[in-house]
Protein backbone atom coordinates (compact mmCIF):
# COMPACT_ATOMS: atom_id res chain seq x y z
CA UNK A 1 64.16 82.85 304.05
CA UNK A 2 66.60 79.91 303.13
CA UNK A 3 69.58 78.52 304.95
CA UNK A 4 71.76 80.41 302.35
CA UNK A 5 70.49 83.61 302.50
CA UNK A 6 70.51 83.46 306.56
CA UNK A 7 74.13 82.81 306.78
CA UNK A 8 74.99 85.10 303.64
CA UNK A 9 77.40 87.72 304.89
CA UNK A 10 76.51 91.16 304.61
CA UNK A 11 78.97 92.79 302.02
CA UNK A 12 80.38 95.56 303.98
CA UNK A 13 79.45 99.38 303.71
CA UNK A 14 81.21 101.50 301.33
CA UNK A 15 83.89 103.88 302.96
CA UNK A 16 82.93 107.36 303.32
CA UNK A 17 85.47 110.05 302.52
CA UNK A 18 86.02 112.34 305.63
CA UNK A 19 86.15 116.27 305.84
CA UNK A 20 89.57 115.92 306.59
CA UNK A 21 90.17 113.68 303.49
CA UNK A 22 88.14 116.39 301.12
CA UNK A 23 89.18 119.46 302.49
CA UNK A 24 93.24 117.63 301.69
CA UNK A 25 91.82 117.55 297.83
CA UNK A 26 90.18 120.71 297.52
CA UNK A 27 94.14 121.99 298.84
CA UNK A 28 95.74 120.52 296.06
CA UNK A 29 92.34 121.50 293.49
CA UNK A 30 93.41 125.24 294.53
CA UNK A 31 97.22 124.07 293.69
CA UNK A 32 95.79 122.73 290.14
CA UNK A 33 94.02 126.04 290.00
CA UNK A 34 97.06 128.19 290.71
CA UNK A 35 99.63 126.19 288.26
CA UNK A 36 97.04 126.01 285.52
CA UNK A 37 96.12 129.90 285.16
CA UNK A 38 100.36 130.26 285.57
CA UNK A 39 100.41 128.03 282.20
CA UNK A 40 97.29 129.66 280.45
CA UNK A 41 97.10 133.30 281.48
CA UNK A 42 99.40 134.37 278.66
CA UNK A 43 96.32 133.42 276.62
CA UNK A 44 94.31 136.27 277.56
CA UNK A 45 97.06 139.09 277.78
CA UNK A 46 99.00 137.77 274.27
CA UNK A 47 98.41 141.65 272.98
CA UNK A 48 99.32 143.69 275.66
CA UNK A 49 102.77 141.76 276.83
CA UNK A 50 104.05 141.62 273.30
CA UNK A 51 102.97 144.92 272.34
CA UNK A 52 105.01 146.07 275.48
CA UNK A 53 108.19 143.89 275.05
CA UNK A 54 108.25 144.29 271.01
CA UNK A 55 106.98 140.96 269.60
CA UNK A 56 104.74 139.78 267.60
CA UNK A 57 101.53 137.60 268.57
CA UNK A 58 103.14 134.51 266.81
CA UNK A 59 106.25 135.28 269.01
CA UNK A 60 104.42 136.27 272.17
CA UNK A 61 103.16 132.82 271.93
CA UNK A 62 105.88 131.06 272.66
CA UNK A 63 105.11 132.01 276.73
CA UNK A 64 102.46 128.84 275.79
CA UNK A 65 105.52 127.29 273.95
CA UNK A 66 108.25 127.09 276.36
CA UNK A 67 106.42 126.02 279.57
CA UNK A 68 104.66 123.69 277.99
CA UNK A 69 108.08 122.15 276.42
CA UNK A 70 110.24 122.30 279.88
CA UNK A 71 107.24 120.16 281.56
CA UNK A 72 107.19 117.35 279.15
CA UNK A 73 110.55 117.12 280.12
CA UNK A 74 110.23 117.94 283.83
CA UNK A 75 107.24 115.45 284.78
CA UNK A 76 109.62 112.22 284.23
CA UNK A 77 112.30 113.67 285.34
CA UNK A 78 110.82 114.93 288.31
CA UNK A 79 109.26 111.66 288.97
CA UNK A 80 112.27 109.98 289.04
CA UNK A 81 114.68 112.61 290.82
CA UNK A 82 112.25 113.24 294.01
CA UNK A 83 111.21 109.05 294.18
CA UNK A 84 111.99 108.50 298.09
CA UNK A 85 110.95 112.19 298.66
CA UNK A 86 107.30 112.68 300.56
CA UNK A 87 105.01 113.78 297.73
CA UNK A 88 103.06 117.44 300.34
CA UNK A 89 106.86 118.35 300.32
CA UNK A 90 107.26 117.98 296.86
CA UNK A 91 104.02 119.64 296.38
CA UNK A 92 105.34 123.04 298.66
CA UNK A 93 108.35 123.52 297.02
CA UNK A 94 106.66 123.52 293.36
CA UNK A 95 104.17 125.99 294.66
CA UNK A 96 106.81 128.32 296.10
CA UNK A 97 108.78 128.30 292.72
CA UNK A 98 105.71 129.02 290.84
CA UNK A 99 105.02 132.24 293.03
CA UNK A 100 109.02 133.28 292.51
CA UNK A 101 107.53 132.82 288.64
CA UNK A 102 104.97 134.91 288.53
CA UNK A 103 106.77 137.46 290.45
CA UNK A 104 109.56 137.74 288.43
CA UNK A 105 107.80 137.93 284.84
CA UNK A 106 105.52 140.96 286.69
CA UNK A 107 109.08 142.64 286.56
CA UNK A 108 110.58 141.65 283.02
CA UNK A 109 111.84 144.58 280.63
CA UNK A 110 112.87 142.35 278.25
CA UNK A 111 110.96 139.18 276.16
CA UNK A 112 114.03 137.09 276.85
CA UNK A 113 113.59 137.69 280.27
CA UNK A 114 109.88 136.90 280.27
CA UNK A 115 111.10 133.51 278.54
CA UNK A 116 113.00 132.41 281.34
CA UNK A 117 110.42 133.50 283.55
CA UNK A 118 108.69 130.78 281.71
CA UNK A 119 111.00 128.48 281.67
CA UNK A 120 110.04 128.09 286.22
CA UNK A 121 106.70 127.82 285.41
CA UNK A 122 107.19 124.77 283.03
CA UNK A 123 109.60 123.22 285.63
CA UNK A 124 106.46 123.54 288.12
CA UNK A 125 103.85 122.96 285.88
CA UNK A 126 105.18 119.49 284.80
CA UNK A 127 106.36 118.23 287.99
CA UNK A 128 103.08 119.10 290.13
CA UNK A 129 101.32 117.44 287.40
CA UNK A 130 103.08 114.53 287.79
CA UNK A 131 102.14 114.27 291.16
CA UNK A 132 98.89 115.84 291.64
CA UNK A 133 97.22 113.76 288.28
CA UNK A 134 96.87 110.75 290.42
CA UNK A 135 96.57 111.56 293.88
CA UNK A 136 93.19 111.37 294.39
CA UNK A 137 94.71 107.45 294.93
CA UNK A 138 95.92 108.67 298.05
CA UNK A 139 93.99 111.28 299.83
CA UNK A 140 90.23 109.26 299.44
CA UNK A 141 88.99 105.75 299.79
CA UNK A 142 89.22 103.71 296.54
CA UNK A 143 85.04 104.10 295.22
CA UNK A 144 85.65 108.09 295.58
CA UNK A 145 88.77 107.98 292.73
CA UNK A 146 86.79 109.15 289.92
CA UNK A 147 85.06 111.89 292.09
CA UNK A 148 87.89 113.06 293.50
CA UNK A 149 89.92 112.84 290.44
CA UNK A 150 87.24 115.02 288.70
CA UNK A 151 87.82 116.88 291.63
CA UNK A 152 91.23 117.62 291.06
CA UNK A 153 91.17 118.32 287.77
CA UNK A 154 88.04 120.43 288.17
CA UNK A 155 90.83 123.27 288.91
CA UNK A 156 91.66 123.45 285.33
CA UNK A 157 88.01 124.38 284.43
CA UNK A 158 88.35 126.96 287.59
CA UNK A 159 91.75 128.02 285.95
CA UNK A 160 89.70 128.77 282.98
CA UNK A 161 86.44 130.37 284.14
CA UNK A 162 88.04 132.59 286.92
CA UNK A 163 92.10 132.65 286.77
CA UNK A 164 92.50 133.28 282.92
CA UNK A 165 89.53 135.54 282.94
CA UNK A 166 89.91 137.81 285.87
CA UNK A 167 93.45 138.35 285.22
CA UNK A 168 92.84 139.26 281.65
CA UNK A 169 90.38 141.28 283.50
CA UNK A 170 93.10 142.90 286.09
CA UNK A 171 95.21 143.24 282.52
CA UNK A 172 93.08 145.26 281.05
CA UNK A 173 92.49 147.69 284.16
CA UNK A 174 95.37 147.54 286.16
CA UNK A 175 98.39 146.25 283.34
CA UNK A 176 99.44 142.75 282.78
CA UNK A 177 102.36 143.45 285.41
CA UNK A 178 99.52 143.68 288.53
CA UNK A 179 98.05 140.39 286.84
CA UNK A 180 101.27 138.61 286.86
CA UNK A 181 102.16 139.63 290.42
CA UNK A 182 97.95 138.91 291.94
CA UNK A 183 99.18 135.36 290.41
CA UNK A 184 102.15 135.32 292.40
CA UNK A 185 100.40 135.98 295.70
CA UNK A 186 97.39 133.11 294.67
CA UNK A 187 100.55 131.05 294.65
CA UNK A 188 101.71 131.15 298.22
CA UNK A 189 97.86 130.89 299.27
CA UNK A 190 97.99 127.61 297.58
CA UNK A 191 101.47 127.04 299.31
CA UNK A 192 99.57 127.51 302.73
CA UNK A 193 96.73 125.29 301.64
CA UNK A 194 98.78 122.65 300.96
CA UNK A 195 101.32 122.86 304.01
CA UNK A 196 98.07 122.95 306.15
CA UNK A 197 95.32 120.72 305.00
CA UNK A 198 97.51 117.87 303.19
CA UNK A 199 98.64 114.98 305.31
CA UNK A 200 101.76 113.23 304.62
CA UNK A 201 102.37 111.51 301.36
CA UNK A 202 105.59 109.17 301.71
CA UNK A 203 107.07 107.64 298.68
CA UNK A 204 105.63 104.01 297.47
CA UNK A 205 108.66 103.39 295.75
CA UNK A 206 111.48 104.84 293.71
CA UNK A 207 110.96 105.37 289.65
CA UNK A 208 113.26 104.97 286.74
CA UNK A 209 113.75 106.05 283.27
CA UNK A 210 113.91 102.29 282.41
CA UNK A 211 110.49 101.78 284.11
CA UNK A 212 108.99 104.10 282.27
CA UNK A 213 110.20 103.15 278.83
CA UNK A 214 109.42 99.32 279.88
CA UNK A 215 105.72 100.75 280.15
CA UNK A 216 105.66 102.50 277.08
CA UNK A 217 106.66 99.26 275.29
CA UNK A 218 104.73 97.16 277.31
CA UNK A 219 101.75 98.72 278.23
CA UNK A 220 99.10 98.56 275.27
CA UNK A 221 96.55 101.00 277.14
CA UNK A 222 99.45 103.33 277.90
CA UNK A 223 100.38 103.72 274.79
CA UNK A 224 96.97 104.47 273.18
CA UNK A 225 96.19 107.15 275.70
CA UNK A 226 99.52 108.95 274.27
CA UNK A 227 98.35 108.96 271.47
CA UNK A 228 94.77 110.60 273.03
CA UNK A 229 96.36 113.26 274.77
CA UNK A 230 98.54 114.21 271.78
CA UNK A 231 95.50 114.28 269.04
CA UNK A 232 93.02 116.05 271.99
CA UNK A 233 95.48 118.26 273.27
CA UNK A 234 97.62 119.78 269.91
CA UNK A 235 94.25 120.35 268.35
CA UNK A 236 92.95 122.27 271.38
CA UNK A 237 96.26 124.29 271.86
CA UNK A 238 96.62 124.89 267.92
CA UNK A 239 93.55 127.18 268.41
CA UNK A 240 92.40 128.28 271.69
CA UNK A 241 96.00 130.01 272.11
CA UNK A 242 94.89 132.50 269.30
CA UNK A 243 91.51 132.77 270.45
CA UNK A 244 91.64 136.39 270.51
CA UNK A 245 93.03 136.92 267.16
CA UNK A 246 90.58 134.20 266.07
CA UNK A 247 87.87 136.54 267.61
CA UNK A 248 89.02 139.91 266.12
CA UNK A 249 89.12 138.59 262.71
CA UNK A 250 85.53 137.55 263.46
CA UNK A 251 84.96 141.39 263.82
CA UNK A 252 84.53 140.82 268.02
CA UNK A 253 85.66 143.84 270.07
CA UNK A 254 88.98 143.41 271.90
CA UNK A 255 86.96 144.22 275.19
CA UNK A 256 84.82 141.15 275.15
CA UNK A 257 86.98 138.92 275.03
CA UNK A 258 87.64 138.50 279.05
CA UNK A 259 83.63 138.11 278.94
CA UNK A 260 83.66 135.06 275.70
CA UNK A 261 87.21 133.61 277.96
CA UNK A 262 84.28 132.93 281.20
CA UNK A 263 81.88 131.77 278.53
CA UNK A 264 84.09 129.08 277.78
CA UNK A 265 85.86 128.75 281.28
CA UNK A 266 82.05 128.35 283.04
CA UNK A 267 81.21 125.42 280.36
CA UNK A 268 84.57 123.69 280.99
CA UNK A 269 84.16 124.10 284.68
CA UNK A 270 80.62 122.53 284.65
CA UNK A 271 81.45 119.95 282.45
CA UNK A 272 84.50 118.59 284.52
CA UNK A 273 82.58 118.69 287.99
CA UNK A 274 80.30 116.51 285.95
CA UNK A 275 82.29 113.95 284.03
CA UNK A 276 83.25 112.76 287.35
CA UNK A 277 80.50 109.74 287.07
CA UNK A 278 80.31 109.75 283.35
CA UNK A 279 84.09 108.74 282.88
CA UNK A 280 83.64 105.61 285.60
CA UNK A 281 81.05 104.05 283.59
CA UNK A 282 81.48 105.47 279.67
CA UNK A 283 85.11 106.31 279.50
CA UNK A 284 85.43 105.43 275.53
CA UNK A 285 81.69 107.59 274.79
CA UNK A 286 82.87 110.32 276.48
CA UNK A 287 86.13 110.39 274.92
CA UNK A 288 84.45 110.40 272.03
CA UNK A 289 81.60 112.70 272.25
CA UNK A 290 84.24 115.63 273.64
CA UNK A 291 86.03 115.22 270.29
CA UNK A 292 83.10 115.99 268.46
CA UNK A 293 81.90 118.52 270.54
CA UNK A 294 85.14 120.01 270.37
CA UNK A 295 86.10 119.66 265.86
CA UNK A 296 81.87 121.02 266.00
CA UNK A 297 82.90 124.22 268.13
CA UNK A 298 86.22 124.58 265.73
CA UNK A 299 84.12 124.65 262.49
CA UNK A 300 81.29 126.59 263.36
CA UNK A 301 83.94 129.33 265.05
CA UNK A 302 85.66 129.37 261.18
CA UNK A 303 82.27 129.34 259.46
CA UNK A 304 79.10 131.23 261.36
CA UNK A 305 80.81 133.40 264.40
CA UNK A 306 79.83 137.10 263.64
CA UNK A 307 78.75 138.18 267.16
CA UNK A 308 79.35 138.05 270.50
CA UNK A 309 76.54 135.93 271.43
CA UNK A 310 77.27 133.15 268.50
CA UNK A 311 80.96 133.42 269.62
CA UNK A 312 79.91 132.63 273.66
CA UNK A 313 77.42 129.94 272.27
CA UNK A 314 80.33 128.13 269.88
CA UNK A 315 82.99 128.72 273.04
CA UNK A 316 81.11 126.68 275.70
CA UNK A 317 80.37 123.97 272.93
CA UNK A 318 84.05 123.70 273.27
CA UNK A 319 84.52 124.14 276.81
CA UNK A 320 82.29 121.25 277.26
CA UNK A 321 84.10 118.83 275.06
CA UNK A 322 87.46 120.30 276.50
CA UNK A 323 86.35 120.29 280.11
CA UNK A 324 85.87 116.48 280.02
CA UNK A 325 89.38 115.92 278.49
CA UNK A 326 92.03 115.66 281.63
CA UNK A 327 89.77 113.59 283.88
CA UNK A 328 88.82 111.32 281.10
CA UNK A 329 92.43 111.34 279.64
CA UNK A 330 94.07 110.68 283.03
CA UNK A 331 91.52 107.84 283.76
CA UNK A 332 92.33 105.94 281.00
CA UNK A 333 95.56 105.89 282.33
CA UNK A 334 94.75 105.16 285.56
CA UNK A 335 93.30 101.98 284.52
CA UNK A 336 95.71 100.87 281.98
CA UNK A 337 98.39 100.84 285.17
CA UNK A 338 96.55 100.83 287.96
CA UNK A 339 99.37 99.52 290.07
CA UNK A 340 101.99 102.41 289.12
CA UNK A 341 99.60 105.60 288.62
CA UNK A 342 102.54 108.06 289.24
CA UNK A 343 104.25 106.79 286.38
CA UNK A 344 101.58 106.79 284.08
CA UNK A 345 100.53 110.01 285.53
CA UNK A 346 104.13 111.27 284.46
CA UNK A 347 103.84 110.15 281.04
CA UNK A 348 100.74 111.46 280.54
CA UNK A 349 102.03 115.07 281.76
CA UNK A 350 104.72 114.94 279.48
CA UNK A 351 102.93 113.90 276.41
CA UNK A 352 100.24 116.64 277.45
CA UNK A 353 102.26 119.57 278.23
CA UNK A 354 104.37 118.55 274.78
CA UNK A 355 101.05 118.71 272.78
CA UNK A 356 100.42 122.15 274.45
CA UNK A 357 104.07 123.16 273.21
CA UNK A 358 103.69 121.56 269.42
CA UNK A 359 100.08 122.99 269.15
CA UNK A 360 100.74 126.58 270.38
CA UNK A 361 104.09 126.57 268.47
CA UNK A 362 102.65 125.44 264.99
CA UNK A 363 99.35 127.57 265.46
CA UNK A 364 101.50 130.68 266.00
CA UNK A 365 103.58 129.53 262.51
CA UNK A 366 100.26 129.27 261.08
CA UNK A 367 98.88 132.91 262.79
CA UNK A 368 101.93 134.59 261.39
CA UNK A 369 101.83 133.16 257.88
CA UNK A 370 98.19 133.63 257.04
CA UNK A 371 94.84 134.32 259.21
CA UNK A 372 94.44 133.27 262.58
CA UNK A 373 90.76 131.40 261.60
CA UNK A 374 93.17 128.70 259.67
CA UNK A 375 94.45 126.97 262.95
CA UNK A 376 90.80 126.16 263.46
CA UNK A 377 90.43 123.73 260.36
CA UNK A 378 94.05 122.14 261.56
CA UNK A 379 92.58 121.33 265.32
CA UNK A 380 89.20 120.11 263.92
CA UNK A 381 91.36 117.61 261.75
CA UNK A 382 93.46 116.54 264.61
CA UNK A 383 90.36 115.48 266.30
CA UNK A 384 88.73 112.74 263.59
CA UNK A 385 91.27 109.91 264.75
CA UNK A 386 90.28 110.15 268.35
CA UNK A 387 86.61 107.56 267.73
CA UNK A 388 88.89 105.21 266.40
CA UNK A 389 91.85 105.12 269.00
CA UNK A 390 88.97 105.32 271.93
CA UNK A 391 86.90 102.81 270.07
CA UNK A 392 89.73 100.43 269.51
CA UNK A 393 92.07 100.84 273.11
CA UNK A 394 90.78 97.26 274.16
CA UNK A 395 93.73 97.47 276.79
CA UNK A 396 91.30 99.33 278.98
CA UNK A 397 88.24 97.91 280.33
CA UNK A 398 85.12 99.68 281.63
């Protein structure tokens, strides 16, 4: 052995995460879970609310619409109101609004009503987004991000396999009211999660509007992954929020489509829990293959689907590409401004939940004005330019 390699030091041992530290992620993965089947559950009882409240599917949509709109505007704004405030307290008062939510729509006579019902759930959709999208930062050592960012945003593939499902599932059996209200009570069980197993998370600093347009203009990387999460998410939204129409003009019973919603939920689920070391080492491939996987599921849907099994094969084509789309979306982010990750994190909410608002809304145009099958062909488009943009976003370095 040389004189070097005897006084070499020994690079020091990775940091573990502790229990502690995981259990304080899996609190906030249940939060994810809880705000994410708030937004999407509409999805799988479209019929059956505006069939009971006197609306068409186009209009019953716009329960995708509005949220979706009030938290592109609530994430920076939230961000920027509650900057010296401690982010778990944050955190509990968004989960208690989001049970109030759910509890009123379960009482609503009246669409309007149901609307501003909404309206709460946007305000606490876009705000815990803007927090929880990149805590991970904070709750585990630095070599754990991705993992527990995956983590984290493995509750939207739960969301989808076992919120949207089983309360289009309690919808069918029990009425969308007793769905509505099961979602309230999963709210304040997230509420407890939180208040128990996340430490204290004081503000690193106060945020303004200014700082957040400076990194807009600034920030090359930041400004590509906009442009990411608007392409990725409108063409996702344009569709999957007609899924069911989609499906009965396929000639698929109304009664499988709880069963074809896990299909794709289990798929999305599966393929978050593993991007989780795929996005730390091929962020732009997997940007890219999702895409594809995605505009593939989209065509074949409008072309081949006849069945029930070529429908659950083509819908977990799509929940894989769609699973890997917030943890590799929000890493791009996180490494185009690394040093402010809340901010990003806000933008990145607000250009997301506005693509969910824009795609819904122009899909249910679309729905209403010809056959549901036609938003497929618009999301499929949306999807070409994403190669290029991931190809090209040189701001961000693997």
């Amino acid at each position: 052995m040389s004189v070097l390699e005897r006084v070499r030091p020994t690079p020091p041992a990775t940091e573990r995460p502790t229990l502690k530290q995981w259990l304080s992620v899996a609190a906030v993965t249940l939060g994810v879970f809880t705000v994410m089947t708030a937004e999407m559950l509409p999805v799988g009882l479209l019929t059956p609310i505006g069939a009971e409240l006197g609306v068409s599917e186009g209009t019953a949509g716009l329960m995708i619409t509005v949220p979706g709109l009030v938290a592109a505007v609530a994430a920076p704004v939230s961000t920027v109101l509650t900057g010296r405030a401690d982010r778990r307290r944050v955190l509990l008062a968004l989960a208690a609004l989001v049970a109030a939510a759910n509890f009123a729509a379960a009482l609503v006579t009246d669409f309007g009503l149901m609307l501003a019902a909404r309206v709460l759930v946007g305000i606490s959709i876009g705000a815990f987004w803007a927090i929880a999208g990149g805590i991970a930062l904070r709750l585990v050592p630095e070599t754990y991000v991705p993992r527990a960012t995956a983590a984290v945003y493995g509750g939207i593939g739960a969301a989808t396999v076992l919120g949207v499902p089983a309360g289009t599932f309690i919808g069918g059996h029990l009425g969308w009211r007793t769905a509505l209200a099961a979602l309230g009570g999963l709210s304040l069980v997230a509420l407890a999660a939180i208040a128990v197993l996340v430490p204290r998370l004081p503000s690193t600093g106060v945020i303004r509007f200014s700082s957040l347009t400076r990194m807009v203009r600034a920030n090359a990387g930041v400004r590509t992954g906009l442009a990411l999460t608007f392409l990725i998410v409108s063409a996702h939204f344009i569709a999957y929020t007609y899924i069911r129409a989609i499906l009965a003009e396929n000639g698929i019973a109304d009664t499988a489509a709880g069963g074809l919603l896990m299909a794709f939920g289990v798929a999305a689920l599966l393929a978050t829990v593993a991007s989780g070391s795929l996005i730390g080492t091929r962020l732009r491939a997997t940007l890219v293959g999702l895409a594809a996987a995605m505009a593939l599921a989209m065509a074949l849907m409008s072309l081949t689907v006849g069945g029930v099994i070529a429908a659950a094969a083509v819908l977990m084509l799509w929940g894989i590409g769609y699973g890997m789309v917030s943890p590799a979306v929000q890493t791009w982010y996180l490494r185009a401004a690394p040093r402010e990750a809340e901010a990003a994190t806000s933008l990145n909410t607000m250009m997301f939940n506005l693509s969910i608002a824009l795609g819904s809304l122009a899909g249910g145009l679309v729905v209403d004005a010809t056959a549901a099958r036609a938003v497929l062909w618009i999301g499929a488009l949306l999807l070409v330019p994403v190669a290029l943009l991931a190809g090209r976003g040189r701001a961000v370095e693997e």
